[in-house]
PDB file of N, CA and C in Angstrom:
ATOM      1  N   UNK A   1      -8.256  -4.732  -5.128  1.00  0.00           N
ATOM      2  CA  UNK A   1      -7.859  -3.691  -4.199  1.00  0.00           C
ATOM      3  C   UNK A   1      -9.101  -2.874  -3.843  1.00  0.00           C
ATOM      4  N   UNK A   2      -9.297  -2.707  -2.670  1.00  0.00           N
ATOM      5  CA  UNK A   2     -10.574  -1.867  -1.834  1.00  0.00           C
ATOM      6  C   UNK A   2      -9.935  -0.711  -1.413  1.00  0.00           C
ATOM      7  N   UNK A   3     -10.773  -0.060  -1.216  1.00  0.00           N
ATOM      8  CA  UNK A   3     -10.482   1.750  -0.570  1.00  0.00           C
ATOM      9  C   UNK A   3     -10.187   1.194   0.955  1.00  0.00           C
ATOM     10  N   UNK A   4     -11.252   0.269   1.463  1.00  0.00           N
ATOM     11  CA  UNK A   4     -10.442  -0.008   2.966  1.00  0.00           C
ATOM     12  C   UNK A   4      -9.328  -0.382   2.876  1.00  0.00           C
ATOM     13  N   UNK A   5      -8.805  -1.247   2.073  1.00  0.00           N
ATOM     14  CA  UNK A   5      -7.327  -1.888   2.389  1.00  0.00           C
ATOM     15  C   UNK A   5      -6.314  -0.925   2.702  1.00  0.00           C
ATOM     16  N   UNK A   6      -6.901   0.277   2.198  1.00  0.00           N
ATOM     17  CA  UNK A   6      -5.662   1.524   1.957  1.00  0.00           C
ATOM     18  C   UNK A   6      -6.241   2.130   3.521  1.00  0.00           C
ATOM     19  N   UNK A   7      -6.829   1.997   4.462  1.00  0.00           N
ATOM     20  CA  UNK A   7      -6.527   3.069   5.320  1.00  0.00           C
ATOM     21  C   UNK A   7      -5.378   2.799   6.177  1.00  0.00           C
ATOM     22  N   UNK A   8      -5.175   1.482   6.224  1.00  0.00           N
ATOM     23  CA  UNK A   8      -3.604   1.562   6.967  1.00  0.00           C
ATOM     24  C   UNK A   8      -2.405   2.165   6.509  1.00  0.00           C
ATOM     25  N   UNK A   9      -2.622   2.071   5.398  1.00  0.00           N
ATOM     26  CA  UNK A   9      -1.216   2.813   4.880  1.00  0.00           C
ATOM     27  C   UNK A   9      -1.078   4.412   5.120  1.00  0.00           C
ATOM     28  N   UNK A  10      -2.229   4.781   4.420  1.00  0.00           N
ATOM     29  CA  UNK A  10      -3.287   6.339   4.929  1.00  0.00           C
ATOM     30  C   UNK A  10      -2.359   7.068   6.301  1.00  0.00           C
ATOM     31  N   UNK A  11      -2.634   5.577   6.931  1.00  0.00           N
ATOM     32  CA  UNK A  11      -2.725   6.242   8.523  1.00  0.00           C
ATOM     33  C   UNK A  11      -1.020   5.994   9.147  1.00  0.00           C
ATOM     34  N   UNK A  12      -0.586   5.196   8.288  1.00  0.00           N
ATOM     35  CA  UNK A  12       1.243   5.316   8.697  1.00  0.00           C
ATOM     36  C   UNK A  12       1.379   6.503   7.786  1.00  0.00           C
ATOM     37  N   UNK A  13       0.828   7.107   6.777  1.00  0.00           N
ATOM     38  CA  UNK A  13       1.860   8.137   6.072  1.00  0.00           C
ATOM     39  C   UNK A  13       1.398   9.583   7.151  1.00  0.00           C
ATOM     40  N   UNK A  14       0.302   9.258   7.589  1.00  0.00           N
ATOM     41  CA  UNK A  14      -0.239  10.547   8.672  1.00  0.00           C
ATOM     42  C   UNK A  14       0.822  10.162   9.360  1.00  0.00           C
ATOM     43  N   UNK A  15       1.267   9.024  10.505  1.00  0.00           N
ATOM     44  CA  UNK A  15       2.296   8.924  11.545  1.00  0.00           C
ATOM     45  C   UNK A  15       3.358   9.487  11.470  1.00  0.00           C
ATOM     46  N   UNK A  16       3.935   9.155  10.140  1.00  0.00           N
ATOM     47  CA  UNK A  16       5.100   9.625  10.049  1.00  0.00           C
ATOM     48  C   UNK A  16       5.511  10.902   9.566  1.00  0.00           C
ATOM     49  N   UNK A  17       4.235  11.263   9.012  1.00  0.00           N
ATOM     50  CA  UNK A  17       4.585  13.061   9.003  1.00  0.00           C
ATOM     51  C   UNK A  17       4.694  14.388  10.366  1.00  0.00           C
ATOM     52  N   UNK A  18       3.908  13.273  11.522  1.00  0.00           N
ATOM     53  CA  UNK A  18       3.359  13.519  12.341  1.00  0.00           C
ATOM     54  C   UNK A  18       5.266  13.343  13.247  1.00  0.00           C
ATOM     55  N   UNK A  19       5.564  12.475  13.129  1.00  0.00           N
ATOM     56  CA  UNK A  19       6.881  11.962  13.829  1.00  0.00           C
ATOM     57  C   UNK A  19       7.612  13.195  12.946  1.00  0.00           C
ATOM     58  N   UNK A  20       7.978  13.251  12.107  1.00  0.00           N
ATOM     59  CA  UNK A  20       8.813  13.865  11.814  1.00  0.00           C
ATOM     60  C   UNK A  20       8.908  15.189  12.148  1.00  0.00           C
ATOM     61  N   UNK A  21       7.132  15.741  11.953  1.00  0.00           N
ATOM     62  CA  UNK A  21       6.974  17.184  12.297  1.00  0.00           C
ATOM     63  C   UNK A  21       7.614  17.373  13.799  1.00  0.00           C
ATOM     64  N   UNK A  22       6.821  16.554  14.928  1.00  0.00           N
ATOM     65  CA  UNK A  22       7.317  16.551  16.467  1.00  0.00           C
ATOM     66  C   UNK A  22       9.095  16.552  16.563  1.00  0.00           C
ATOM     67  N   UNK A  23       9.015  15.684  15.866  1.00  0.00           N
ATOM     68  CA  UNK A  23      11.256  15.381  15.895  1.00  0.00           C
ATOM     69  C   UNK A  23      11.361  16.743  15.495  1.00  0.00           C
ATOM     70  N   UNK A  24      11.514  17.211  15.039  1.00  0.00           N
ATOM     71  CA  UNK A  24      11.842  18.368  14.417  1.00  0.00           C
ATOM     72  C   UNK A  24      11.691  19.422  15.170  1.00  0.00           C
ATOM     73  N   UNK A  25      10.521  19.594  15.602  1.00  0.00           N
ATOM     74  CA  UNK A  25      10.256  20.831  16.664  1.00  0.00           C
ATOM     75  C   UNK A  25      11.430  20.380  18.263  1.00  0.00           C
ATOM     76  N   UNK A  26      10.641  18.955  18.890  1.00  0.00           N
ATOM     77  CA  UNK A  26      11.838  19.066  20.364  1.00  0.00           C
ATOM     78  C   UNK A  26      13.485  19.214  19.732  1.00  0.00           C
ATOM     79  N   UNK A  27      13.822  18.559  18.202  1.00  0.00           N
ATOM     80  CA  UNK A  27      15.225  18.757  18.473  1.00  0.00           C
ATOM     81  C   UNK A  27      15.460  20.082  18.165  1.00  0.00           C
ATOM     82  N   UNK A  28      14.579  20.910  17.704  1.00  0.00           N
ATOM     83  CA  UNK A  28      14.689  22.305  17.780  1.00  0.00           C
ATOM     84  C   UNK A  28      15.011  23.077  19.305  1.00  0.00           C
ATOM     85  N   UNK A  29      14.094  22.640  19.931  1.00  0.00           N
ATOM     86  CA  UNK A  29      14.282  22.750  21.176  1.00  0.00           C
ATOM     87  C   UNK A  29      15.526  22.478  22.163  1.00  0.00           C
ATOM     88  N   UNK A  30      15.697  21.241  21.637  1.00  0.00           N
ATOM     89  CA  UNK A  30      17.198  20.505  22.273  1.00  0.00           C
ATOM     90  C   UNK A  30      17.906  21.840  21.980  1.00  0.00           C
ATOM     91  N   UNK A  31      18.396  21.390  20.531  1.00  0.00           N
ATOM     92  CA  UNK A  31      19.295  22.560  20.012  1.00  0.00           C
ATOM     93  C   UNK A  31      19.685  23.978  20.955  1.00  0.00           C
ATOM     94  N   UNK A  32      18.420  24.627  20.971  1.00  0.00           N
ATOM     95  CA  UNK A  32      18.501  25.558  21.734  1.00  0.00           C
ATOM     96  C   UNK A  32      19.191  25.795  22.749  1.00  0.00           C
ATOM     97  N   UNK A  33      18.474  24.513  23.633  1.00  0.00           N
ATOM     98  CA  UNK A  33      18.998  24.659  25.395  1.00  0.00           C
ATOM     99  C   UNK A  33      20.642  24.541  25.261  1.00  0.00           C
ATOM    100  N   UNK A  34      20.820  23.709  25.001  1.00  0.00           N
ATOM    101  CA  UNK A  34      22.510  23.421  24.376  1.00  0.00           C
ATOM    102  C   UNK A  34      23.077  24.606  23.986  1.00  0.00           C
ATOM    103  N   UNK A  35      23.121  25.124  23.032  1.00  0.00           N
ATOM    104  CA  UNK A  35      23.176  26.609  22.933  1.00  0.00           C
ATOM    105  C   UNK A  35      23.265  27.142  23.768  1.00  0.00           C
ATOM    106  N   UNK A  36      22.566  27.524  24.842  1.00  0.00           N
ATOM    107  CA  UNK A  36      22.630  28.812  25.687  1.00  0.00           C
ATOM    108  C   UNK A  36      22.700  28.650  27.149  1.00  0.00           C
ATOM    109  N   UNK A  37      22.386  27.312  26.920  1.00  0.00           N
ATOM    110  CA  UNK A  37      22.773  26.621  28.241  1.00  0.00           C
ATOM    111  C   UNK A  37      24.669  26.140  28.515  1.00  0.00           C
ATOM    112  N   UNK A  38      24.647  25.344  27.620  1.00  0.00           N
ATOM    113  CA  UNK A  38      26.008  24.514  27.637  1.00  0.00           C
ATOM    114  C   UNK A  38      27.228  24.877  26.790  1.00  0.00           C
ATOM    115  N   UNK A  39      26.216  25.902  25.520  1.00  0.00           N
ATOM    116  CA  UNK A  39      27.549  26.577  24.827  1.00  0.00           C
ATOM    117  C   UNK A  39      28.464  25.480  23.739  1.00  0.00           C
ATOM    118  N   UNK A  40      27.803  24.248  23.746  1.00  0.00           N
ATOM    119  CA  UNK A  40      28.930  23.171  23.358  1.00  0.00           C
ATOM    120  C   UNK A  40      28.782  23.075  21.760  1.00  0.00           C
ATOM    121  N   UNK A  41      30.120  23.605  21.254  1.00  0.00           N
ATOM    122  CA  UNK A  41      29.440  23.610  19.913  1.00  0.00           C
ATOM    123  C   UNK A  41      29.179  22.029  18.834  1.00  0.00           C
ATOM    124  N   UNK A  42      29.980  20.914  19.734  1.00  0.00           N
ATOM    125  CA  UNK A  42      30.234  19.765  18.906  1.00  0.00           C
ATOM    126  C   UNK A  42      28.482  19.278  19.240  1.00  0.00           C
ATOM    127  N   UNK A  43      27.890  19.415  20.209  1.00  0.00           N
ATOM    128  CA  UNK A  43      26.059  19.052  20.162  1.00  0.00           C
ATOM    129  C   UNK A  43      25.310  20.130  19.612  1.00  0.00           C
ATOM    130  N   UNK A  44      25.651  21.165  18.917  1.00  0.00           N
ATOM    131  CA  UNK A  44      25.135  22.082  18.432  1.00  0.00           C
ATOM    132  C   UNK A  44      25.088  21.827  17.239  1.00  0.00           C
ATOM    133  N   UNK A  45      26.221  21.114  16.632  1.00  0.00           N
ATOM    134  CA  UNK A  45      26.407  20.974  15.163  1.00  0.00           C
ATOM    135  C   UNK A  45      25.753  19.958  15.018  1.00  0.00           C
ATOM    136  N   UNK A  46      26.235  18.699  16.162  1.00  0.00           N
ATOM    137  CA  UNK A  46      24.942  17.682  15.564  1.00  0.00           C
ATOM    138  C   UNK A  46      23.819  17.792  15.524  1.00  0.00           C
ATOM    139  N   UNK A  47      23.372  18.474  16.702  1.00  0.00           N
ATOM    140  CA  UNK A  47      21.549  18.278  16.016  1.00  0.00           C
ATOM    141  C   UNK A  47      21.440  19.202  15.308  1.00  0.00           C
ATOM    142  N   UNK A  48      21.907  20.090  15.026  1.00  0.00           N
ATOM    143  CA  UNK A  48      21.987  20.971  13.210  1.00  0.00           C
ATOM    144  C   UNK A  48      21.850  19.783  12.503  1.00  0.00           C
ATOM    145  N   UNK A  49      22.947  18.916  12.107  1.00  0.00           N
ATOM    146  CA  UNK A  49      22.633  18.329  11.453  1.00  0.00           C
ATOM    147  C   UNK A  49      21.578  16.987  11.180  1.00  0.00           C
ATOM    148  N   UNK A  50      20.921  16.884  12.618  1.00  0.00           N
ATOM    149  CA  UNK A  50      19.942  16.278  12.638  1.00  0.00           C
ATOM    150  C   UNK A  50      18.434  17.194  12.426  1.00  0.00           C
ATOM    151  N   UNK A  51      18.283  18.193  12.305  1.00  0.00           N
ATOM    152  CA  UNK A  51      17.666  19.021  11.840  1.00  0.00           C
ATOM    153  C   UNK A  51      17.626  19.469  10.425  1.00  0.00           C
ATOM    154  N   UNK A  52      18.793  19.515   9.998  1.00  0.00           N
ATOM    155  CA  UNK A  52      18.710  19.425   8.182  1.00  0.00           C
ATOM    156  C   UNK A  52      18.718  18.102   7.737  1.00  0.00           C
ATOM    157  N   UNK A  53      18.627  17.142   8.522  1.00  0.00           N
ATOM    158  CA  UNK A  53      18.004  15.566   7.792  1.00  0.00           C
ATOM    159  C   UNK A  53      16.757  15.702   7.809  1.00  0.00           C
ATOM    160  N   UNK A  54      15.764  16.057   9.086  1.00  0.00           N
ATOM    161  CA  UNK A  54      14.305  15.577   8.992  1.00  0.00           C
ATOM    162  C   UNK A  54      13.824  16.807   8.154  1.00  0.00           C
ATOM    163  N   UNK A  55      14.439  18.222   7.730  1.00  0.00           N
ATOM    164  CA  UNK A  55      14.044  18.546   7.118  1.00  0.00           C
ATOM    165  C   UNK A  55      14.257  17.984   5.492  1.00  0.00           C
ATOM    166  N   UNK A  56      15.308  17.490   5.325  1.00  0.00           N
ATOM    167  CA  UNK A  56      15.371  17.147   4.186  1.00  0.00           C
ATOM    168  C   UNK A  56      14.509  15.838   3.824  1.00  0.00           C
ATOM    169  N   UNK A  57      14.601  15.026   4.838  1.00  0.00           N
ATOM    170  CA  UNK A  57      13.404  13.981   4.412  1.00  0.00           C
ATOM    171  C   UNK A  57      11.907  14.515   4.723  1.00  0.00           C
ATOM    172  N   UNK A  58      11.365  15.709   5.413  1.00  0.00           N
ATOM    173  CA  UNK A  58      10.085  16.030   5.420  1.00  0.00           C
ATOM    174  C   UNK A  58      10.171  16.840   3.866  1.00  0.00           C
ATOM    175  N   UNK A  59      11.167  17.334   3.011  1.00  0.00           N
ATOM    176  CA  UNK A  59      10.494  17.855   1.517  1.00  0.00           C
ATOM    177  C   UNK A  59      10.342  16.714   0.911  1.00  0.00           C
ATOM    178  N   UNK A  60      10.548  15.327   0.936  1.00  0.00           N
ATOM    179  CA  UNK A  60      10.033  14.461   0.438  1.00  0.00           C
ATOM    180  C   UNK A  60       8.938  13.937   0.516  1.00  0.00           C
ATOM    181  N   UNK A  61       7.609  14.441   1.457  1.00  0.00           N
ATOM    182  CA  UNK A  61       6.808  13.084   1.801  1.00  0.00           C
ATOM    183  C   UNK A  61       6.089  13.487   0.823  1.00  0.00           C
ATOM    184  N   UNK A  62       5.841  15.091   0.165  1.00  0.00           N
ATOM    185  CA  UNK A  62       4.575  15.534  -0.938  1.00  0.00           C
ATOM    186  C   UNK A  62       4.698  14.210  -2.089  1.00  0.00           C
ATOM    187  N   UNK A  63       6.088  14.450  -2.197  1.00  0.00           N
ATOM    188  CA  UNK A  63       6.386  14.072  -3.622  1.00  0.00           C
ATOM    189  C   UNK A  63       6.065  12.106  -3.630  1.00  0.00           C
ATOM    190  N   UNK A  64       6.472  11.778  -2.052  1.00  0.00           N
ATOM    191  CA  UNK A  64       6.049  10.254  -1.945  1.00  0.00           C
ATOM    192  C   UNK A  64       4.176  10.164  -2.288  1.00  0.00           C
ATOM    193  N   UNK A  65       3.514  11.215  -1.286  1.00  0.00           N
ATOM    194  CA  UNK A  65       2.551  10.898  -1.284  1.00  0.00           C
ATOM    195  C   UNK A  65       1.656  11.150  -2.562  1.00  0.00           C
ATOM    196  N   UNK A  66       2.456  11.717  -3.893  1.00  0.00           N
ATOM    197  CA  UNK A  66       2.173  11.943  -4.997  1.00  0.00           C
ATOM    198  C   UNK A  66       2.002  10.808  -5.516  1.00  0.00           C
ATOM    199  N   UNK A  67       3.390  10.103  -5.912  1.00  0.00           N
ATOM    200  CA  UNK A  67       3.387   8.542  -6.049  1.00  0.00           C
ATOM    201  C   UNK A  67       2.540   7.483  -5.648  1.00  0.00           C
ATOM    202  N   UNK A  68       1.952   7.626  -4.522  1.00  0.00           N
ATOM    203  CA  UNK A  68       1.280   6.496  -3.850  1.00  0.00           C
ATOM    204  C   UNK A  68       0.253   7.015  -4.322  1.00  0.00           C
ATOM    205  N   UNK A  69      -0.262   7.979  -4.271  1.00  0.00           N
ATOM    206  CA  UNK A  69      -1.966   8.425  -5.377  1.00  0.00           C
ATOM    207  C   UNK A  69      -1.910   7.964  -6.799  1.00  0.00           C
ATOM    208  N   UNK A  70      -0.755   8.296  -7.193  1.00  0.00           N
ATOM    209  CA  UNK A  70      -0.919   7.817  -8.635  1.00  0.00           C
ATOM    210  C   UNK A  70      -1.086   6.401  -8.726  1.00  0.00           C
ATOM    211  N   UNK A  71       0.131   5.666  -8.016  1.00  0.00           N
ATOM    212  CA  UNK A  71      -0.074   3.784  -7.635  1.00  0.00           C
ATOM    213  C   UNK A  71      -1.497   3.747  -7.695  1.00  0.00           C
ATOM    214  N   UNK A  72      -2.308   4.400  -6.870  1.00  0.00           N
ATOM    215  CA  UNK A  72      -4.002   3.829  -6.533  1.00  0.00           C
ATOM    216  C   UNK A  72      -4.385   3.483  -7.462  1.00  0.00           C
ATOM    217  N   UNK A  73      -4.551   4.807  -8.394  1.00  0.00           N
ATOM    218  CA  UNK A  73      -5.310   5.584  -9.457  1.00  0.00           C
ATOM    219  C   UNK A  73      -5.179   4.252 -10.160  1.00  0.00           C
ATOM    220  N   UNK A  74      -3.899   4.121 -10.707  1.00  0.00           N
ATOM    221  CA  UNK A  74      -3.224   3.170 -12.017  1.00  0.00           C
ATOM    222  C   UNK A  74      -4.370   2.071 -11.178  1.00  0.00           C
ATOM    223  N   UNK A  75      -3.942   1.325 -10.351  1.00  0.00           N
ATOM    224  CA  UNK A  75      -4.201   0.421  -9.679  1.00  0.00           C
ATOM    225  C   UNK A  75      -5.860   0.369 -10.020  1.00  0.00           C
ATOM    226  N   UNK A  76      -6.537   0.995  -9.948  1.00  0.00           N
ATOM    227  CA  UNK A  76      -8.107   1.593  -9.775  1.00  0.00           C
ATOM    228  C   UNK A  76      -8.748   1.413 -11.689  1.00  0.00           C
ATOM    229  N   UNK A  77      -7.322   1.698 -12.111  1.00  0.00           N
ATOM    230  CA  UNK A  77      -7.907   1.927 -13.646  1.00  0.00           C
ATOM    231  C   UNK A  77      -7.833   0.666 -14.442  1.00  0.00           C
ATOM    232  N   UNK A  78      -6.440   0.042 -13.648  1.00  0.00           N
ATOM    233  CA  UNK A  78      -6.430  -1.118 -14.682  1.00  0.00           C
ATOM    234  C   UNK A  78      -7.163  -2.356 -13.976  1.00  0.00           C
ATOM    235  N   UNK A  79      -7.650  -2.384 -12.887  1.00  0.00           N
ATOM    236  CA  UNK A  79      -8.492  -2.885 -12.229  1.00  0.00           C
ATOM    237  C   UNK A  79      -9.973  -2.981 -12.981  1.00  0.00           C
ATOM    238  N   UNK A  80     -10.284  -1.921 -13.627  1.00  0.00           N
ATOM    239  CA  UNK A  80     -11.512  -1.246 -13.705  1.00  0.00           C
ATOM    240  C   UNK A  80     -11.931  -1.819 -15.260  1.00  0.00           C
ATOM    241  N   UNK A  81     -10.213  -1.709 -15.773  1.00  0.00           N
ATOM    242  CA  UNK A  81     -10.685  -2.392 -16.906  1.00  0.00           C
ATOM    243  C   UNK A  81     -10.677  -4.048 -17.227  1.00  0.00           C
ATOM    244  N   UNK A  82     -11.107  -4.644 -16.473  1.00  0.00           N
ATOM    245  CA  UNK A  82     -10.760  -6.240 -16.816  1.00  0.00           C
ATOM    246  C   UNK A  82      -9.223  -6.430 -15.784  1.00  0.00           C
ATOM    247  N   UNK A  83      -8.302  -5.791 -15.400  1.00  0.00           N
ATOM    248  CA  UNK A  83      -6.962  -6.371 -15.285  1.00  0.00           C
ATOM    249  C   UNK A  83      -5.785  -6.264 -16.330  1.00  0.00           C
ATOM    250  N   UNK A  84      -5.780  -7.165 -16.147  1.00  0.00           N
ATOM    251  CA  UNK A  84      -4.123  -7.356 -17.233  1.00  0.00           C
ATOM    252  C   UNK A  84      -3.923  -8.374 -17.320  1.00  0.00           C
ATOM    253  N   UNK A  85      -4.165  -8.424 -18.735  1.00  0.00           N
ATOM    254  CA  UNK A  85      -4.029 -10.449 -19.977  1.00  0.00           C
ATOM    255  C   UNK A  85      -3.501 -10.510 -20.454  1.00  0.00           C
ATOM    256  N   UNK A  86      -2.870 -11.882 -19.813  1.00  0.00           N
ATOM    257  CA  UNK A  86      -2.043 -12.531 -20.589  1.00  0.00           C
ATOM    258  C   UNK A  86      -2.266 -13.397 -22.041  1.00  0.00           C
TER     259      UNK A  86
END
């Protein structure tokens, strides 16, 4: 395992924090107009509740991207020492 091999992954966990942050803000936005525009409460509630999903999956990415550092690390150490014999 190389440090390059990892920038793709690197660069999808940037994407998708990146997607989620944007989703989050226009359906904020949506939300709104709906609201005060249209008054309708059955599209109000949904993207509420599409708004407490991406928030609930954006408190996850720390804790993913915790995991995937540690994967390296391990990865880096037992690498470092010979591997793993059978």
């Amino acid at each position: 395992m190389r440090l390059e091999e990892l920038s793709g992954a690197a660069l999808a966990f940037v994407v998708i924090g990146l997607v989620i942050a944007f989703g989050a803000m226009i359906t904020a936005d949506v939300q709104q107009t709906v609201e005060t525009d249209y008054g309708d409460s059955v599209a109000n509630d949904t993207l509420g509740d599409v708004l407490n999903a991406l928030a609930s999956f954006g408190g996850w990415l720390p804790l993913l991207a915790l995991v995937i550092i540690a994967v390296v690390i391990i990865g880096f150490l037992v690498g470092g020492f010979g591997g793993i014999k059978q």
